[in-house]
Protein backbone atom coordinates (compact mmCIF):
# COMPACT_ATOMS: atom_id res chain seq x y z
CA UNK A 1 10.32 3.05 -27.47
CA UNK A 2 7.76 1.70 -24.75
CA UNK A 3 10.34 0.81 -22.20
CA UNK A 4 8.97 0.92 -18.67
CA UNK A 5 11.33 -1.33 -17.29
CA UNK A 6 14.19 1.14 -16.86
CA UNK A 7 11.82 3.92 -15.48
CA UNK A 8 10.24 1.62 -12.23
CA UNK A 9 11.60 0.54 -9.08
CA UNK A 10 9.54 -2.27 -7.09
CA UNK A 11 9.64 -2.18 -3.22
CA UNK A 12 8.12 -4.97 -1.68
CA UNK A 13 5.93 -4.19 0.96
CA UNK A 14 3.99 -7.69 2.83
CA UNK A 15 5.72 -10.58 0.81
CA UNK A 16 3.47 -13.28 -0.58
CA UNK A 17 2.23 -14.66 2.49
CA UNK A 18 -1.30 -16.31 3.76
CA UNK A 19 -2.10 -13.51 6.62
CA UNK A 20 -3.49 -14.95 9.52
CA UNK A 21 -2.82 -11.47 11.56
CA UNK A 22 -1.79 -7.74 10.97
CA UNK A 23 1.19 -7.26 9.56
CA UNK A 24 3.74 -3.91 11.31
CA UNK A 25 3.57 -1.07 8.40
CA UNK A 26 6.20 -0.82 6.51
CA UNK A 27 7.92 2.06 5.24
CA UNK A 28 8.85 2.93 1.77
CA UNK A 29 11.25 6.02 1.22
CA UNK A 30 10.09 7.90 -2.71
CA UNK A 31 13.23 9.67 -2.74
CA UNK A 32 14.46 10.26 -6.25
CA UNK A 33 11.13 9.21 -7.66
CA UNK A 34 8.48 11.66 -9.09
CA UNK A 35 5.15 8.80 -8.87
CA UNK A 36 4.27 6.04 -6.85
CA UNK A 37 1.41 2.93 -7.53
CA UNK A 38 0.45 0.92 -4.50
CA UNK A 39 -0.39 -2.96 -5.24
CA UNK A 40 -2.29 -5.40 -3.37
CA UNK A 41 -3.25 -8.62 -4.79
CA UNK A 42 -5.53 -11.11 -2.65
CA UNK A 43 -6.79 -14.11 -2.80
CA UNK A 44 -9.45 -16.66 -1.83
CA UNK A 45 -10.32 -15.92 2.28
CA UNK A 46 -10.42 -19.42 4.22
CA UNK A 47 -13.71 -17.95 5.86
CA UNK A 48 -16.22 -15.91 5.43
CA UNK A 49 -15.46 -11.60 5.62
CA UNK A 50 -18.14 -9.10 7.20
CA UNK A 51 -18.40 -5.74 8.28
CA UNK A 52 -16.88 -6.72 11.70
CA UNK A 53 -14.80 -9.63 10.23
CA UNK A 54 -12.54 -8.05 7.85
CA UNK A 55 -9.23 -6.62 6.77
CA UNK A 56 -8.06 -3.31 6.16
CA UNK A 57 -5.16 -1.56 4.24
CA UNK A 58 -3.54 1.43 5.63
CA UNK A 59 -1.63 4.17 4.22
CA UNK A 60 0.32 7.36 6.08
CA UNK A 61 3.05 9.55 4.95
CA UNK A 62 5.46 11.84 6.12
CA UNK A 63 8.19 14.31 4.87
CA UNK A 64 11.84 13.93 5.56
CA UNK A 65 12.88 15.40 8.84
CA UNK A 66 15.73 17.12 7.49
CA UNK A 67 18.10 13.84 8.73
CA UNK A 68 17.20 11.84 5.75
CA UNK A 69 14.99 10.41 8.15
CA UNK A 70 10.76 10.16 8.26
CA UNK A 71 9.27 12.76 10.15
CA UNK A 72 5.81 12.58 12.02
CA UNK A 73 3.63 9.93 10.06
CA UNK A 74 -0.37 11.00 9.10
CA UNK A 75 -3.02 9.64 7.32
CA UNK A 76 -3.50 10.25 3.51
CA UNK A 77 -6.54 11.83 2.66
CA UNK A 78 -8.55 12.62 -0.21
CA UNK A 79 -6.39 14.76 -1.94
CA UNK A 80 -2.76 12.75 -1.50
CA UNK A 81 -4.33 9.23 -3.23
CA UNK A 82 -6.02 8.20 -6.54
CA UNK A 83 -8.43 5.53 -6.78
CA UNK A 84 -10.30 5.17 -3.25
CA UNK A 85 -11.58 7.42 -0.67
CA UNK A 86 -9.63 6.94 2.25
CA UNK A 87 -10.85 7.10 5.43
CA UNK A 88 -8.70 8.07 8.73
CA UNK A 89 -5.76 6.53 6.13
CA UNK A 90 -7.46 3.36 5.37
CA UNK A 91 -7.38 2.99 1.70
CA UNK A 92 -8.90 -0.89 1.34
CA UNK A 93 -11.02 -2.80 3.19
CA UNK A 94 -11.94 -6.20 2.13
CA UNK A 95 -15.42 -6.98 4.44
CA UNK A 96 -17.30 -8.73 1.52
CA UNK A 97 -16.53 -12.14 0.03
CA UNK A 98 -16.59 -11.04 -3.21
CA UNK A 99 -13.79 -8.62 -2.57
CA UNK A 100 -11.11 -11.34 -1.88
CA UNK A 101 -8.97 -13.09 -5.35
CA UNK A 102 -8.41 -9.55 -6.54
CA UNK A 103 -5.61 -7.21 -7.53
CA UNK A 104 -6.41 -3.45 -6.31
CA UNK A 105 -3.96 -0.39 -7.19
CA UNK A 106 -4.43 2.85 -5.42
CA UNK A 107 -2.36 5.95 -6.73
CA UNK A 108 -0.25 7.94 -4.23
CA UNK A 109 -0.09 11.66 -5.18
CA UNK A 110 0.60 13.19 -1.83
CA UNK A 111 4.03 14.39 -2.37
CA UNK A 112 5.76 13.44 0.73
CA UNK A 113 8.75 11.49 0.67
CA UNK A 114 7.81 8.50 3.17
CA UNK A 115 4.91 6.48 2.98
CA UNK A 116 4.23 3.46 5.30
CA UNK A 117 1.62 0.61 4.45
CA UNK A 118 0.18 -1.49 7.16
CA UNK A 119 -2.47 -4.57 7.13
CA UNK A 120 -4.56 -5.13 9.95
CA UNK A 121 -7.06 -7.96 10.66
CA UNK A 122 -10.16 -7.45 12.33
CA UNK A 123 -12.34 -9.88 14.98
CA UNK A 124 -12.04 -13.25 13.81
CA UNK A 125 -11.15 -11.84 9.87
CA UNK A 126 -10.46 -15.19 8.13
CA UNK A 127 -7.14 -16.51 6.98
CA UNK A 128 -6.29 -14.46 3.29
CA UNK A 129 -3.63 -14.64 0.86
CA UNK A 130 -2.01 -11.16 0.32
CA UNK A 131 0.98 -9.60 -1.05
CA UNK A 132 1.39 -5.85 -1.35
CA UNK A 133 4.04 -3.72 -3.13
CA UNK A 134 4.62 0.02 -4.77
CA UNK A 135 6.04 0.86 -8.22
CA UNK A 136 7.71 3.89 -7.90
CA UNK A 137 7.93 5.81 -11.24
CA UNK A 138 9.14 8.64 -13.26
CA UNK A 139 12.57 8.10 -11.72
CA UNK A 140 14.61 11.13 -11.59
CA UNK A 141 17.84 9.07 -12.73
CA UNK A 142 17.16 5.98 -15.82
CA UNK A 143 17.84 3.34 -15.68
CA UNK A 144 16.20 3.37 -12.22
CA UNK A 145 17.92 1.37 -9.31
C-alpha cells in the first residue's frame, strides 16, 4: 500500500503570512523521526528583489542537551542538507525576481535532533508571501502523531 499519510508529521514553521520583516527562527524538535523535508513556498514580491534587496532562509541545528532540551545551535553545512549549498546556514535566498511564486524543498540529513528555521529580510527587501514548514518522516512509531 502507498500510504504516506500515517508515516509524516507536519510542523508548521512561518504560517501563511505576507512578510514584510524577519520572522524569530523557530525550532522544530525530530525526536522520534528518522527524516526531515523543509518547505517553503513563496509568492509574487510587491517589489522588485536584488542582491542587496532580498530575503534569506536560515537553517541551524543542535543535539539534545541531555535535558530534553536544544543544546548550542550551528549552522548546517554541506554535509547535514540535500538540495542547496548552504552558506554560514543560509539555505535560500530569493535576490532575483524570478525566484519569488515558487515552492523550494531542501533535505535535512544532519542527524541532530533540533533544527531551527529563521527568515530574514534584507535593506528595503519587498513585501513577499511565504509560508514554511518540515515533514518529518520515517516515524519511528505509525501511525505518526
Amino acid at each position: 500500500m502507498k500510504d504516506m499519510y500515517n508515516n509524516i508529521e507536519i510542523a508548521q514553521v512561518i504560517d501563511p503570512v505576507v512578510a514584510s520583516a524577519s520572522v524569530t527562527a523557530v525550532e522544530v524538535d525530530l525526536q522520534g523521526y528518522n527524516s526531515a523535508t523543509i518547505l517553503a513556498y513563496f509568492g509574487t514580491n510587491a517589489g522588485n528583489l536584488s542582491g542587496t534587496n532580498k530575503w534569506t532562509v536560515e537553517l541551524t541545528h543542535a543535539d539534545d542537551d541531555g535535558t530534553g532540551s536544544a543544546g548550542a545551535y550551528a549552522n548546517v553545512g554541506s554535509d547535514d542538507v540535500l538540495g542547496v549549498t548552504p552558506s554560514s546556514g543560509v539555505i535560500l535566498t530569493l535576490d532575483a525576481d524570478a525566484e519569488d511564486n515558487t515552492a523550494y524543498k531542501v533535505g535535512y540529513v544532519g542527524g541532530k535532533r533540533f533544527i531551527k528555521i529563521g527568515l530574514t529580510k534584507h535593506a528595503s527587501a519587498p513585501n513577499i508571501p511565504v509560508s514554511i514548514c518540515v515533514v518529518k518522516g520515517d516515524g519511528e512509531m505509525r501511525p505518526a502523531v
